[in-house]
Protein backbone atom coordinates (compact mmCIF):
# COMPACT_ATOMS: atom_id res chain seq x y z
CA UNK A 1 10.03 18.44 15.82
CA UNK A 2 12.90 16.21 14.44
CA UNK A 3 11.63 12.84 13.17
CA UNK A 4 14.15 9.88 12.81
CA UNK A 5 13.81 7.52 9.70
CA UNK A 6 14.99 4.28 10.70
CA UNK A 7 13.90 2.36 7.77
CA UNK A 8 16.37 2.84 4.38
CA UNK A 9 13.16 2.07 1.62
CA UNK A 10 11.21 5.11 3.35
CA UNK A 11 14.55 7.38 2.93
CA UNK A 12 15.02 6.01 -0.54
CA UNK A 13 11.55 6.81 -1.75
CA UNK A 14 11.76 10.57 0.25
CA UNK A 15 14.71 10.86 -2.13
CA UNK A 16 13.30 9.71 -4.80
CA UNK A 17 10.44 12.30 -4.93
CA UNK A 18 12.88 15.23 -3.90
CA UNK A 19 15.25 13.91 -6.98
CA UNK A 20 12.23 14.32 -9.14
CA UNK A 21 12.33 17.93 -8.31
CA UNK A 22 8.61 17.74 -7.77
CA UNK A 23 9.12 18.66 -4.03
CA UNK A 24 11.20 20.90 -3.01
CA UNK A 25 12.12 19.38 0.85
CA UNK A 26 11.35 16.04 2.74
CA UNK A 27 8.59 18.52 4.62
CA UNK A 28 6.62 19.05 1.14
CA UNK A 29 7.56 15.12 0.34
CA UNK A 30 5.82 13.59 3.67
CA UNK A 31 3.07 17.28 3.50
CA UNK A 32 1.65 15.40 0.40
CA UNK A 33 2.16 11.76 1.54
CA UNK A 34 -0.52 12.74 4.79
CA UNK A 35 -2.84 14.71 2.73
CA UNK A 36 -2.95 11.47 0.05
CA UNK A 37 -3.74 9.45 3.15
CA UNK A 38 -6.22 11.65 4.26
CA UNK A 39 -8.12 11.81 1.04
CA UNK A 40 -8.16 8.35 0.59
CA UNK A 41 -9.40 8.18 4.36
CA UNK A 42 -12.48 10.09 3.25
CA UNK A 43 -13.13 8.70 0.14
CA UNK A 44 -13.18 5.25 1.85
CA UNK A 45 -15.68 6.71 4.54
CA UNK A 46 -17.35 7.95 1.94
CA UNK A 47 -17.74 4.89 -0.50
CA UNK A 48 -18.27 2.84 2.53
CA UNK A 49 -21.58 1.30 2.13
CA UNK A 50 -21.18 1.03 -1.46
CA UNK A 51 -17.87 -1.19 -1.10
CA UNK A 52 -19.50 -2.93 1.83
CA UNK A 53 -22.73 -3.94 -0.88
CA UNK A 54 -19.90 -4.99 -3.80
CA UNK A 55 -17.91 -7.36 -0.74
CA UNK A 56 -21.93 -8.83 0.46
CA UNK A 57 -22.79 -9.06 -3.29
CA UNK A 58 -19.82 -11.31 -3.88
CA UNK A 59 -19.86 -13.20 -1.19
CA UNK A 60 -23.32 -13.74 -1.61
CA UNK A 61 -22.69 -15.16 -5.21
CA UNK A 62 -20.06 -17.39 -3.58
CA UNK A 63 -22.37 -18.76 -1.53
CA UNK A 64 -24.80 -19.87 -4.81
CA UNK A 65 -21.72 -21.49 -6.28
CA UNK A 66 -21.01 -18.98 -8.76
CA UNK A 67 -17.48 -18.71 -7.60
CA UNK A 68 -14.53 -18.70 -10.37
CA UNK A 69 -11.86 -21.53 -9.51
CA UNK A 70 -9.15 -20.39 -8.61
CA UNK A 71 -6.83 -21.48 -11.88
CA UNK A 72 -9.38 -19.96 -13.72
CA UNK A 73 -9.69 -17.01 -11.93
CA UNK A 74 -5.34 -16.37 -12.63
CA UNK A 75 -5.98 -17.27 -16.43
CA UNK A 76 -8.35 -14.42 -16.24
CA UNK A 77 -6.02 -12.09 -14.08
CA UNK A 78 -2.78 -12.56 -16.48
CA UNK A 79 -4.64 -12.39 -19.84
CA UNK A 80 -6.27 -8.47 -18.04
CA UNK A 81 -2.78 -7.43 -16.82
CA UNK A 82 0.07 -9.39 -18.62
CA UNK A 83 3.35 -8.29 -17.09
């Protein structure tokens, strides 16, 4: 099977990981991009309901007006992750 890469950021980062010398051909580069897909596929389905209850949860407290503005909600945001 030949596959064609027509976008240049998807070659870049396949070159990227094989110039890391972590992988050791674009096979074992994209082998390990589908099985990190797949496990996040499953841990979704498998967190579902719980992540489902956090969205109803919140939107639930949105509802009672216990929403953060959302300038406050930013101030919050860049004090947690300050770039």
């Amino acid at each position: 099977m030949a596959i064609e890469i027509k976008r240049p950021e998807i070659e870049a980062l396949i070159q990227q990981r094989l110039h890391s010398g972590a992988f050791e051909s674009v096979e074992d580069v994209l082998f390990d991009a589908l099985e990190m897909q797949s496990e996040r596929e499953v841990w979704l389905q498998e967190n579902k309901e719980a992540i489902n209850a956090k969205i109803e949860r919140g939107l639930a407290q949105l509802d009672r007006g216990e929403g953060i503005a959302g300038d406050m909600l930013r101030t919050r945001l860049e004090v947690l992750s300050p770039e």
